[in-house]
C-alpha atoms as a PDB file:
ATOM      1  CA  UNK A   1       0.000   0.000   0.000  1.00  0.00           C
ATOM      2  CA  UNK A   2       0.849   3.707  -1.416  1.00  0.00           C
ATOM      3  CA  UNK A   3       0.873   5.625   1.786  1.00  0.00           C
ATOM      4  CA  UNK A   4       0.257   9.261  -0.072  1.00  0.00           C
ATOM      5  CA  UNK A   5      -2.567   6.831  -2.103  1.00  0.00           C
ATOM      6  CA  UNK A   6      -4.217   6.686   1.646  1.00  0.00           C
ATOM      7  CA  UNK A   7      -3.126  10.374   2.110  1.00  0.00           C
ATOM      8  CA  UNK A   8      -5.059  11.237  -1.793  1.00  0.00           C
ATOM      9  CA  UNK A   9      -8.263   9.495  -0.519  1.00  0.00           C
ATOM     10  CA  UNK A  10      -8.186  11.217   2.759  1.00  0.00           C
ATOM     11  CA  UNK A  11      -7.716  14.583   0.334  1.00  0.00           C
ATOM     12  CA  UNK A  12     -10.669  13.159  -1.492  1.00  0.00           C
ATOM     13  CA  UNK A  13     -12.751  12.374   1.233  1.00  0.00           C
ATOM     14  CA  UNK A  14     -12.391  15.797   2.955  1.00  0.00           C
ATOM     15  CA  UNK A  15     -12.913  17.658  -0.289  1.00  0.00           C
ATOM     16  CA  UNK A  16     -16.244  16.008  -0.941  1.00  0.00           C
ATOM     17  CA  UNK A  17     -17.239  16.825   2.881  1.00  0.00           C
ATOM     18  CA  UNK A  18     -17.014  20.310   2.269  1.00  0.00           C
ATOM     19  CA  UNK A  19     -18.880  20.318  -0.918  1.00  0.00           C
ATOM     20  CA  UNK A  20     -21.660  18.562   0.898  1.00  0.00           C
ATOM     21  CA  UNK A  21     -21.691  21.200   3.478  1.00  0.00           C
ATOM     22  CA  UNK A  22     -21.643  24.125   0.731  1.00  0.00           C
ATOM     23  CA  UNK A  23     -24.090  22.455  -1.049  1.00  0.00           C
ATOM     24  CA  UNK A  24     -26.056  22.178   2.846  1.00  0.00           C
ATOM     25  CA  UNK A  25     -25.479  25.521   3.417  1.00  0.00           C
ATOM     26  CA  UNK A  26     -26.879  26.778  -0.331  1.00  0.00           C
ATOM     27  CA  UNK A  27     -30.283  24.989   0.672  1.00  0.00           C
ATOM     28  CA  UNK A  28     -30.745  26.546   3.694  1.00  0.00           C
ATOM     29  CA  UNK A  29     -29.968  30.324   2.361  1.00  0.00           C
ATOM     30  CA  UNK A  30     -32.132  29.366  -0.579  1.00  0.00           C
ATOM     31  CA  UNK A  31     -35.372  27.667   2.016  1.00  0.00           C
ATOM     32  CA  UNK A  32     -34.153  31.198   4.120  1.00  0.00           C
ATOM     33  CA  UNK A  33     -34.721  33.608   1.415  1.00  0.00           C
ATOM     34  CA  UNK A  34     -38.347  31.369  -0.497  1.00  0.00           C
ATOM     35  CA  UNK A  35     -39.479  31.535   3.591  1.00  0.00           C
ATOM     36  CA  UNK A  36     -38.289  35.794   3.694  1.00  0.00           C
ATOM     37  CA  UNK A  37     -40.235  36.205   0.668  1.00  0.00           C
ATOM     38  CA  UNK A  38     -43.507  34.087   1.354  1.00  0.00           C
ATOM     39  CA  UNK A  39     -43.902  35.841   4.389  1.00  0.00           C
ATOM     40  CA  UNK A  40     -43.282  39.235   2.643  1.00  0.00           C
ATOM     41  CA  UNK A  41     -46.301  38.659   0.137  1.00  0.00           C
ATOM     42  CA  UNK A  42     -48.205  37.236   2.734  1.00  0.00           C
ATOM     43  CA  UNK A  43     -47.897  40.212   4.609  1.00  0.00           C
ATOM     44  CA  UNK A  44     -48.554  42.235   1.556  1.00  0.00           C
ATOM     45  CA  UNK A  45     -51.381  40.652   0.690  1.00  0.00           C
ATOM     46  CA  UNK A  46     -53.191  40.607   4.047  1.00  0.00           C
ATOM     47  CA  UNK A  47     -52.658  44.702   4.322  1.00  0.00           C
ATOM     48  CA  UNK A  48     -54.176  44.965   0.441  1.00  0.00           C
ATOM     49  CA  UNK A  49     -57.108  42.616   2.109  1.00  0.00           C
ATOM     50  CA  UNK A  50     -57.326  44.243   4.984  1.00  0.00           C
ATOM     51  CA  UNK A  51     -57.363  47.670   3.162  1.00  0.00           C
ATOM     52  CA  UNK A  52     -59.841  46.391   0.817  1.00  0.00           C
ATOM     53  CA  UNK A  53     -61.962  45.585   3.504  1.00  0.00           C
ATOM     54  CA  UNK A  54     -61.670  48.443   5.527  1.00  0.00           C
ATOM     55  CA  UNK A  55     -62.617  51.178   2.129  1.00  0.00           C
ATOM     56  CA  UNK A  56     -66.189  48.443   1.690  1.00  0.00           C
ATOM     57  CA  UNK A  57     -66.772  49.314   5.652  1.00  0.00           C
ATOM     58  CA  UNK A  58     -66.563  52.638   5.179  1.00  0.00           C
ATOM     59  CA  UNK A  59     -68.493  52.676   2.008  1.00  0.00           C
ATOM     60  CA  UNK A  60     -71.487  50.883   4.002  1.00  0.00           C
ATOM     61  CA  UNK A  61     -71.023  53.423   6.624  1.00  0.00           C
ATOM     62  CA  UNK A  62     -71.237  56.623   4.507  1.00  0.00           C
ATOM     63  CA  UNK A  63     -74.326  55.051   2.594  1.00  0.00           C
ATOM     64  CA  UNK A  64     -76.128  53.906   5.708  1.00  0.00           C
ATOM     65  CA  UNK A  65     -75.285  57.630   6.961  1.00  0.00           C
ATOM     66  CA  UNK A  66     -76.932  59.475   3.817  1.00  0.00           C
ATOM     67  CA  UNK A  67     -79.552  56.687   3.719  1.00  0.00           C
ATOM     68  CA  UNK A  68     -80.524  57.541   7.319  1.00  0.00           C
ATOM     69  CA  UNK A  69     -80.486  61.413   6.500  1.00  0.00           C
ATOM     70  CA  UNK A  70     -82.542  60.893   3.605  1.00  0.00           C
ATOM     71  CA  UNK A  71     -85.000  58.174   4.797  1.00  0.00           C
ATOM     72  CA  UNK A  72     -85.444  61.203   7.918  1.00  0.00           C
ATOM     73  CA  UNK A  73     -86.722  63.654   4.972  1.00  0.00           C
ATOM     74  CA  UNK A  74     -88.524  61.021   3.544  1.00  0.00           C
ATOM     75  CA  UNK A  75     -90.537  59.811   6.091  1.00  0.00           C
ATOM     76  CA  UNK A  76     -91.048  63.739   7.207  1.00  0.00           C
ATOM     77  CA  UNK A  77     -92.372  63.878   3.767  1.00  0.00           C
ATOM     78  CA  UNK A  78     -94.877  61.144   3.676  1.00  0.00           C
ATOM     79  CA  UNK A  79     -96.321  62.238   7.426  1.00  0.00           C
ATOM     80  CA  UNK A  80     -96.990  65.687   6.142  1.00  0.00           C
ATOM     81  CA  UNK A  81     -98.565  63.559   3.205  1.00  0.00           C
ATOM     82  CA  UNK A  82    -100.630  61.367   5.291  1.00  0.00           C
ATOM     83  CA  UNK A  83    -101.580  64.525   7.844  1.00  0.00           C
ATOM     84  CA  UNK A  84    -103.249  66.628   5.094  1.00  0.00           C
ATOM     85  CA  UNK A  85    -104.970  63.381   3.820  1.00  0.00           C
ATOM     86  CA  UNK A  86    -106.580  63.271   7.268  1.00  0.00           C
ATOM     87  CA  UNK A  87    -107.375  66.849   7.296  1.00  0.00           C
ATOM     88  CA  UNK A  88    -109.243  67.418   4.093  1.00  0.00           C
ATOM     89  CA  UNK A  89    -110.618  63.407   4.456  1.00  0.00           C
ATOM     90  CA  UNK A  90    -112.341  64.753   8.293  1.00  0.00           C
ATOM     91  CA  UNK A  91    -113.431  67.975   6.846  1.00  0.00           C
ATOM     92  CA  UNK A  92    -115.098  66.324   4.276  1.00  0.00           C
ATOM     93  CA  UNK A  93    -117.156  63.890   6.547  1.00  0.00           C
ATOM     94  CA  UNK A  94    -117.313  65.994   9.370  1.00  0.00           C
ATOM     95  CA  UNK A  95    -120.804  67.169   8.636  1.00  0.00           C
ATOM     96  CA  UNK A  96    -121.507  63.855   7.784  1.00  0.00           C
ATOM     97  CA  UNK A  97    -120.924  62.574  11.322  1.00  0.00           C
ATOM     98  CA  UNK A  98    -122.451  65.405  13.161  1.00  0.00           C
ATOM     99  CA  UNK A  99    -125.714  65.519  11.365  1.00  0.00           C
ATOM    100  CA  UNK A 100    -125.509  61.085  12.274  1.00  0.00           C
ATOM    101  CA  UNK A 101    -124.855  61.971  15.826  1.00  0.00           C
ATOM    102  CA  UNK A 102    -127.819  64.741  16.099  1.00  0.00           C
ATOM    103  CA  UNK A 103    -130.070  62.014  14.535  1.00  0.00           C
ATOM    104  CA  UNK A 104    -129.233  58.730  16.544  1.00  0.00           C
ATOM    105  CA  UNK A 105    -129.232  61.002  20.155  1.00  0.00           C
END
């Protein structure tokens, strides 16, 4: 036996450890950096969400306040309606009931 042919697989041996642990190392920056930049665009994507979701609130706010303001005018409307119907409606019948109520006392 060669001793520097025992020395030249030693060599070998070590040479291929520390391309194994390059290679090692190469996977983990590589897993580092995918994980870095999945949590990036999940973060990115949960603020466009949560904006998103935030501009529909609002929107449902703002319309359920101008609803409410105009519903108010509305209904305003529709009593005022509704009272003069019952005005000129009594008026109308009024002499109706009193000349009933002088006949049936």
């Amino acid at each position: 036996m060669d001793p520097f042919k025992g020395q030249g697989g030693i060599q070998m041996l070590l040479s291929a450890e520390q391309e194994a642990q390059h290679i090692v190392s190469n996977a983990r920056n590589l897993r580092t950096q995918r994980l870095k930049q999945a949590k990036d665009e999940a973060e990115k994507e949960a603020a466009q969400y949560r904006s998103h979701m935030e501009d529909e609130y609002q929107n449902s706010i703002s319309e359920t306040t101008g609803t409410s303001g105009s519903n108010v005018k509305r209904l305003e409307e529709e009593t005022e309606d509704k009272i003069k119907h019952l005005k000129k409606t009594s008026s109308e019948v009024s002499s109706e009931v009193v000349e009933m109520l002088l006949n049936n006392c």
